[in-house]
N, C-alpha and C. Protein backbone atom coordinates (compact mmCIF):
# COMPACT_ATOMS: atom_id res chain seq x y z
N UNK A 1 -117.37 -77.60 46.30
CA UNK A 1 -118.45 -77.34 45.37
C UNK A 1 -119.68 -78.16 45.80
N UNK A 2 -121.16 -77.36 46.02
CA UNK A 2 -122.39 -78.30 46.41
C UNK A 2 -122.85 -79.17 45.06
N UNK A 3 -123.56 -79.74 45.53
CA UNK A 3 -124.73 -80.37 44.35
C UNK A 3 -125.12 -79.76 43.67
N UNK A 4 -125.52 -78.24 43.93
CA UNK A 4 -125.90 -77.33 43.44
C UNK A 4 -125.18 -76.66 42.33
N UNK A 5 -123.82 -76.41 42.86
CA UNK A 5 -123.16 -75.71 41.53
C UNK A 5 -122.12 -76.96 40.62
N UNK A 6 -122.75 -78.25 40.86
CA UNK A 6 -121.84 -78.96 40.49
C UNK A 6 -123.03 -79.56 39.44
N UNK A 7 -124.25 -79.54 39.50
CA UNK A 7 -125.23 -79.43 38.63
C UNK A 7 -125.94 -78.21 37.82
N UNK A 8 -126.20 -77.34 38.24
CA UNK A 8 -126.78 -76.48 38.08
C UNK A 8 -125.45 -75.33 37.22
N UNK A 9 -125.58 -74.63 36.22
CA UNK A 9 -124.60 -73.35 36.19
C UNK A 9 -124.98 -72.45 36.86
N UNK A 10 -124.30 -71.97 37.88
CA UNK A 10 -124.29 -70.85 38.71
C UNK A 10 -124.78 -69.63 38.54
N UNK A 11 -123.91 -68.88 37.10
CA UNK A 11 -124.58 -67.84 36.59
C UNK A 11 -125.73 -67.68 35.92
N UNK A 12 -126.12 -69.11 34.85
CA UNK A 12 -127.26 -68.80 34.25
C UNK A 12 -128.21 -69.15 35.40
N UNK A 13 -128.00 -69.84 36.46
CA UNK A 13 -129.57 -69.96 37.69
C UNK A 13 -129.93 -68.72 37.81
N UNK A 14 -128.15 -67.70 38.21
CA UNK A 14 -128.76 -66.80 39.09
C UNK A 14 -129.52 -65.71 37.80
N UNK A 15 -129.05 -65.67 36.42
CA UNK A 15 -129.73 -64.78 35.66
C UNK A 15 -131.36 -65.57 35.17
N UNK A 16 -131.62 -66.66 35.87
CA UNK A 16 -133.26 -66.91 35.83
C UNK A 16 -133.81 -66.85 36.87
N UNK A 17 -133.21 -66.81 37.87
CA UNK A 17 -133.91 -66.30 39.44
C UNK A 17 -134.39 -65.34 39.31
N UNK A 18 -133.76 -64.02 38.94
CA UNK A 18 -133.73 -62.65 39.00
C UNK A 18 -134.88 -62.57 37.88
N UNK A 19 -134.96 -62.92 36.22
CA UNK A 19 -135.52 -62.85 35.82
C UNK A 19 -137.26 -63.02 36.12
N UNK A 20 -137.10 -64.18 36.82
CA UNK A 20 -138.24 -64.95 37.25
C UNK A 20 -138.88 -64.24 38.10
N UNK A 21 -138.04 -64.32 39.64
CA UNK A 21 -138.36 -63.71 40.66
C UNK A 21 -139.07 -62.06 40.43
N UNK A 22 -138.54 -61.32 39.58
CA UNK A 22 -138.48 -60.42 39.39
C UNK A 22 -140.62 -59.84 39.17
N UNK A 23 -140.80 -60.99 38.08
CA UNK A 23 -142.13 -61.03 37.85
C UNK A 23 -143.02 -61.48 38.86
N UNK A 24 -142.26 -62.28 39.97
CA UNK A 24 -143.43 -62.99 40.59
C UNK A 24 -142.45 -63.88 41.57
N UNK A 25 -142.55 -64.33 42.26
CA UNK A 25 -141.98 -65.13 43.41
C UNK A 25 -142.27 -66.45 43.01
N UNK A 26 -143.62 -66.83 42.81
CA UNK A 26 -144.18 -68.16 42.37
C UNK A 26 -144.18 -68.52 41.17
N UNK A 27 -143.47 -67.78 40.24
CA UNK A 27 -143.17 -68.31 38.62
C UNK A 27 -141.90 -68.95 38.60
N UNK A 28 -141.48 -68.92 39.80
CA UNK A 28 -140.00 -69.58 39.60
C UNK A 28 -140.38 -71.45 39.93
N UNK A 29 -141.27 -71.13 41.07
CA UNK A 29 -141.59 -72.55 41.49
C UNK A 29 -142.87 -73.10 40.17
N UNK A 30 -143.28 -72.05 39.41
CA UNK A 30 -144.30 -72.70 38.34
C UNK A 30 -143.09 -73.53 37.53
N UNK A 31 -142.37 -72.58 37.01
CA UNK A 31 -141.29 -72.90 36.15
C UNK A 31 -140.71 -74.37 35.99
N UNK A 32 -140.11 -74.43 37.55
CA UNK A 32 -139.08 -75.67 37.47
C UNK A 32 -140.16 -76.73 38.01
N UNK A 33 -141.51 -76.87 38.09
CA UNK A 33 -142.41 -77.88 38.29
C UNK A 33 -142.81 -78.01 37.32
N UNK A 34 -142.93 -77.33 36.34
CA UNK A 34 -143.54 -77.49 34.51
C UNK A 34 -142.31 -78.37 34.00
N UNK A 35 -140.76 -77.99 34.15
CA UNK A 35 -139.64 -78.57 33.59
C UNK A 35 -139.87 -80.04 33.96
N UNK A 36 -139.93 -80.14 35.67
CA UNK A 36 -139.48 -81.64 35.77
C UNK A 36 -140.93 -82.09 35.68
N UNK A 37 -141.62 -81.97 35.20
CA UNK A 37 -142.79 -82.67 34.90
C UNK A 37 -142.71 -82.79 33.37
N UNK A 38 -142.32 -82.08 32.59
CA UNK A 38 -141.85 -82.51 31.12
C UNK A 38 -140.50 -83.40 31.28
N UNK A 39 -139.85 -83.04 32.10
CA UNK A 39 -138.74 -83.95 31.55
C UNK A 39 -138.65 -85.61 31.77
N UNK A 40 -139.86 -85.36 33.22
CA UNK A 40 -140.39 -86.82 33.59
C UNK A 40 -141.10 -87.78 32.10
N UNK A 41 -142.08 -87.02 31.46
CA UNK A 41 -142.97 -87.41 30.57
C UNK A 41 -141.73 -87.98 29.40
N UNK A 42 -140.70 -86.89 28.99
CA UNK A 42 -140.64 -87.29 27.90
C UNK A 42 -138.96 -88.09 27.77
N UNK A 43 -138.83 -87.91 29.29
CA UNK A 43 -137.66 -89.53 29.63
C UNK A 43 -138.27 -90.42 29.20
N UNK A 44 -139.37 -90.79 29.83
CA UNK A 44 -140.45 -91.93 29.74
C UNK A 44 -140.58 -92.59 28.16
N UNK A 45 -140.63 -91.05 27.46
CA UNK A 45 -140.79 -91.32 26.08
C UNK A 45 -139.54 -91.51 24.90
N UNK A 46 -138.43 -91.17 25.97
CA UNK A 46 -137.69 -91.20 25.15
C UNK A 46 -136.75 -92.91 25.74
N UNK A 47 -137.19 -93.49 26.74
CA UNK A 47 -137.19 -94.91 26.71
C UNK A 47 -137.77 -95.28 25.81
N UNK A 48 -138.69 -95.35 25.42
CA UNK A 48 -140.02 -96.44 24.90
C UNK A 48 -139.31 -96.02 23.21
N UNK A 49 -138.80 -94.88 22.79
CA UNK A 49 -138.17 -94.76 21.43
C UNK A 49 -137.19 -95.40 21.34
N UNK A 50 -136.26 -95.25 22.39
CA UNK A 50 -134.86 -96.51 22.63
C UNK A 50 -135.33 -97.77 22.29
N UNK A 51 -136.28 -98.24 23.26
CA UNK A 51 -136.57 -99.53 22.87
C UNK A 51 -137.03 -99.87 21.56
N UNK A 52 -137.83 -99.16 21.08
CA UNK A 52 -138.52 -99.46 19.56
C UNK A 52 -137.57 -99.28 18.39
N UNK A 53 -136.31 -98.57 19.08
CA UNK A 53 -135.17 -97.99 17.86
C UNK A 53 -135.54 -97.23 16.88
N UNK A 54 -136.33 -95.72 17.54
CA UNK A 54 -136.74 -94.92 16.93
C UNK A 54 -135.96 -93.81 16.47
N UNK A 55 -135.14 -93.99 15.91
CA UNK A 55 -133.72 -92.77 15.80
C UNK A 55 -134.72 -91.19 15.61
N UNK A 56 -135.37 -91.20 14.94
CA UNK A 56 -136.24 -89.88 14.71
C UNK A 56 -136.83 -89.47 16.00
N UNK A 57 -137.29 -89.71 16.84
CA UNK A 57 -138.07 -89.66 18.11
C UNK A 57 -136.74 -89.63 19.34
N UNK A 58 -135.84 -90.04 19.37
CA UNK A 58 -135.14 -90.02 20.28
C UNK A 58 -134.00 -88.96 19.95
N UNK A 59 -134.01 -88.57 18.74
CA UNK A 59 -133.06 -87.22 18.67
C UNK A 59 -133.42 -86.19 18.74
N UNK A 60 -135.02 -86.02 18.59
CA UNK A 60 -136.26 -85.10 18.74
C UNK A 60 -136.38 -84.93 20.23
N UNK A 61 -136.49 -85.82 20.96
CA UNK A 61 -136.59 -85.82 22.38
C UNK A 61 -134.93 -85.23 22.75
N UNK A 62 -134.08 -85.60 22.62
CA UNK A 62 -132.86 -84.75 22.91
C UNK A 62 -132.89 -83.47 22.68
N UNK A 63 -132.77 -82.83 21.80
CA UNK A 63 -132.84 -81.33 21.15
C UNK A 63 -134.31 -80.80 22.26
N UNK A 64 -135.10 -81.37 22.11
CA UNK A 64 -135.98 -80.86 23.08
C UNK A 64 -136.07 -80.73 24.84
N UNK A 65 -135.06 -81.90 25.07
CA UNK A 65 -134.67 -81.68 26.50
C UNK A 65 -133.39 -80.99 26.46
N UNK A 66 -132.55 -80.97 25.60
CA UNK A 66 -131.40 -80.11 25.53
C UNK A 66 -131.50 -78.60 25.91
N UNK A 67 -132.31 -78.15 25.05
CA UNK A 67 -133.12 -77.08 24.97
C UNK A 67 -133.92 -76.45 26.41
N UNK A 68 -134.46 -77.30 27.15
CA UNK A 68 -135.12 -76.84 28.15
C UNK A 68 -134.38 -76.94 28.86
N UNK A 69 -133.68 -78.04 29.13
CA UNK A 69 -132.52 -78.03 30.49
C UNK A 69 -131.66 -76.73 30.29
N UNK A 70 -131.19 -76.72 29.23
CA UNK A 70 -130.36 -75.38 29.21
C UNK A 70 -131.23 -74.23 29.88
N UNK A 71 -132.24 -74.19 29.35
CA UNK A 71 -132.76 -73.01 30.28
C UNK A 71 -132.85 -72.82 31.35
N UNK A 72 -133.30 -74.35 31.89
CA UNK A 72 -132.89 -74.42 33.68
C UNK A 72 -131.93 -74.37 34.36
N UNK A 73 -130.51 -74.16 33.37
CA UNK A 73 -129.48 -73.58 33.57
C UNK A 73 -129.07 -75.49 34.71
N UNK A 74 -129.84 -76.43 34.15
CA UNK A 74 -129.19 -77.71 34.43
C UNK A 74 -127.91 -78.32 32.81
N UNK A 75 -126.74 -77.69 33.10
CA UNK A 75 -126.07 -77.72 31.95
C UNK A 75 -125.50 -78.97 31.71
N UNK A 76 -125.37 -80.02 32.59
CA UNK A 76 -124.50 -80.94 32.59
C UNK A 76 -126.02 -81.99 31.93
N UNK A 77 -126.66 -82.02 32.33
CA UNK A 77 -128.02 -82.91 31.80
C UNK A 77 -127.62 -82.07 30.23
N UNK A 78 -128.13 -81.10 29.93
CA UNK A 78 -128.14 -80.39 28.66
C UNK A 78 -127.11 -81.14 27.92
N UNK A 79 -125.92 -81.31 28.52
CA UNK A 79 -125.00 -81.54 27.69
C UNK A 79 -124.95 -83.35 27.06
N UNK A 80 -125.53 -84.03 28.33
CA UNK A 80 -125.91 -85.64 27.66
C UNK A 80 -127.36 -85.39 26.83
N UNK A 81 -128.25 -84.56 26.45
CA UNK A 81 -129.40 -84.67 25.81
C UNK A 81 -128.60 -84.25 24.37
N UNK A 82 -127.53 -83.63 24.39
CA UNK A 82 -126.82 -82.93 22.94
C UNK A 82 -126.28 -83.91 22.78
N UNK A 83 -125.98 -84.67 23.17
CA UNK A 83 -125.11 -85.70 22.51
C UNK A 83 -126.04 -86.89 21.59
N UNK A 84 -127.34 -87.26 22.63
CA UNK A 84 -128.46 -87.94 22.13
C UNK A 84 -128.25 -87.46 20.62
N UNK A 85 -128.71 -86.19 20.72
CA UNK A 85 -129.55 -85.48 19.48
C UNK A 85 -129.01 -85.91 18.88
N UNK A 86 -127.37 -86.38 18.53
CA UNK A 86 -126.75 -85.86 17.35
C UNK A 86 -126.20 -87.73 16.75
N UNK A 87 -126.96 -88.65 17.90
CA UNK A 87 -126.81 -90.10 17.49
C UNK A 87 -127.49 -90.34 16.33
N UNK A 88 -126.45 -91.48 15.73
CA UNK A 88 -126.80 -92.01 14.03
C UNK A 88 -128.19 -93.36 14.58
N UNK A 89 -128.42 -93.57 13.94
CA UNK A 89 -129.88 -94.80 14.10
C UNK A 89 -128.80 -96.14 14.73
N UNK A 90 -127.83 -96.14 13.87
CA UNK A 90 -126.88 -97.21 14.02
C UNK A 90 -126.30 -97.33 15.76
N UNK A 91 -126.40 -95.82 16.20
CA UNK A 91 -125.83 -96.06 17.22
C UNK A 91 -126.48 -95.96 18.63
N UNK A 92 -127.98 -95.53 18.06
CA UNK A 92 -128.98 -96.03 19.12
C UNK A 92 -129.48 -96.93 19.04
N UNK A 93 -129.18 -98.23 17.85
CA UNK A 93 -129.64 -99.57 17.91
C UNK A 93 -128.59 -100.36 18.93
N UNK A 94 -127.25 -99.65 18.67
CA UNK A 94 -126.19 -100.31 19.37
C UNK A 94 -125.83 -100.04 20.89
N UNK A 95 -127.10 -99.41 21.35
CA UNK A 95 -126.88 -98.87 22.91
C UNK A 95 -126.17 -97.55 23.51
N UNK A 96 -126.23 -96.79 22.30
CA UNK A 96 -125.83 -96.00 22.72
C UNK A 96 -126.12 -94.85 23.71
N UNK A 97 -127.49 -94.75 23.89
CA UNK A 97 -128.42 -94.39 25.39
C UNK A 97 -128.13 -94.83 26.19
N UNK A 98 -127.31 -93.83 26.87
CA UNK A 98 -127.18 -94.74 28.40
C UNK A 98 -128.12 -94.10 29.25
N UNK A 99 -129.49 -94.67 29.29
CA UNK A 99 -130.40 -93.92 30.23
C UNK A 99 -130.39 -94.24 31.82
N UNK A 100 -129.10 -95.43 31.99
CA UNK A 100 -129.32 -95.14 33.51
C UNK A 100 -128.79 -93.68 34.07
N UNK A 101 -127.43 -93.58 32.92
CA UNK A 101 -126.65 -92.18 33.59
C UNK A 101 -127.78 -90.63 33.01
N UNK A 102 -128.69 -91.10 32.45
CA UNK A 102 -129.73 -90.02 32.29
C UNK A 102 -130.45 -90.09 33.57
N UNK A 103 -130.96 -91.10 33.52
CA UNK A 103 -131.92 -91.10 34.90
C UNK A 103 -131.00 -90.40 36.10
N UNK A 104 -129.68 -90.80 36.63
CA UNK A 104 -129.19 -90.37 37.41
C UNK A 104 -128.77 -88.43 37.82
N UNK A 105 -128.24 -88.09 36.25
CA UNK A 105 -128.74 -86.88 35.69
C UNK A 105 -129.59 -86.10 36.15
N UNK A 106 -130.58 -86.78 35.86
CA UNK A 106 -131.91 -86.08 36.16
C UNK A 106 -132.44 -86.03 37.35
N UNK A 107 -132.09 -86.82 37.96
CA UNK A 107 -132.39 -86.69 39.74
C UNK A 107 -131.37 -85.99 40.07
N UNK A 108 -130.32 -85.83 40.23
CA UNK A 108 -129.52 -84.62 40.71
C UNK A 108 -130.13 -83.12 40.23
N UNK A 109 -130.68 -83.14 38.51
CA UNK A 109 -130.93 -82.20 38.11
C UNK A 109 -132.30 -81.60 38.92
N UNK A 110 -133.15 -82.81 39.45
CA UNK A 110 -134.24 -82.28 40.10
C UNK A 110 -134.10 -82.35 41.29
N UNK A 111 -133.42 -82.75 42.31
CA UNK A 111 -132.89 -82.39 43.64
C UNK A 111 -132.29 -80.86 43.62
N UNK A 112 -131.18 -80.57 42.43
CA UNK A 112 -130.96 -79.48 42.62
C UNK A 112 -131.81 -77.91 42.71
N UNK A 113 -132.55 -78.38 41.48
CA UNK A 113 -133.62 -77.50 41.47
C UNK A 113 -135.21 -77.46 42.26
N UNK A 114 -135.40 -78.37 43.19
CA UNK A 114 -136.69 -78.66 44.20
C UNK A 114 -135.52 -77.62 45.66
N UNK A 115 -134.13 -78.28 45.15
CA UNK A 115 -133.57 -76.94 46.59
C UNK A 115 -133.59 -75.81 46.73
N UNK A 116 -134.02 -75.36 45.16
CA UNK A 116 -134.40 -73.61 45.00
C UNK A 116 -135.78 -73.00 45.57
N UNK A 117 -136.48 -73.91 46.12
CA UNK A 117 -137.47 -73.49 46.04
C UNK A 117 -138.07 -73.66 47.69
């Protein structure tokens, strides 16, 4: 199994390739440069809520990267942003962000998807 299908779901890539591609060749590369440029911004932001122990802002930022990663058919990231979402205040005071294994996440998630292109 590559990096690729060991990050990425296989079938939903290939049903947004096709989709994508379909309209345009270069909406695919708009696409996943809009993603990891949001997901850059609002990692960023969803540190700075960790630190402040913003339970409202950091479950907001989950559901919202949950949400987009799924679309990028990056499911395994999707699946640590669902878990965020659904943390008590109590348990993002207590560390429960593990944003190194996000950060790590997310560079596979954007290696995988800069190889599509």
């Amino acid at each position: 199994m590559s990096l690729l299908d060991d990050v990425l779901d296989p079938d939903q890539l290939a049903e947004l390739q096709e989709v994508l591609t379909d309209n345009s060749p270069e909406l695919l590369a708009d696409f996943v440069h809009s993603y990891l440029t949001d997901l850059t911004e609002q990692l960023a932001a969803l540190r700075r809520a960790v630190a402040a122990g913003d339970g409202v802002v950091v479950r907001r930022i989950g559901h919202t990267l949950k949400s987009s990663s799924q679309t990028m058919a990056a499911v395994r990231l999707a699946d640590r942003f669902a878990a965020i979402e659904h943390l008590s205040d109590s348990e993002i005071a207590a560390g429960a962000v593990d944003l190194t294994g996000l950060a790590l996440a997310a560079i596979q998630a954007r290696s995988a998807l800069l190889g599509l292109l």
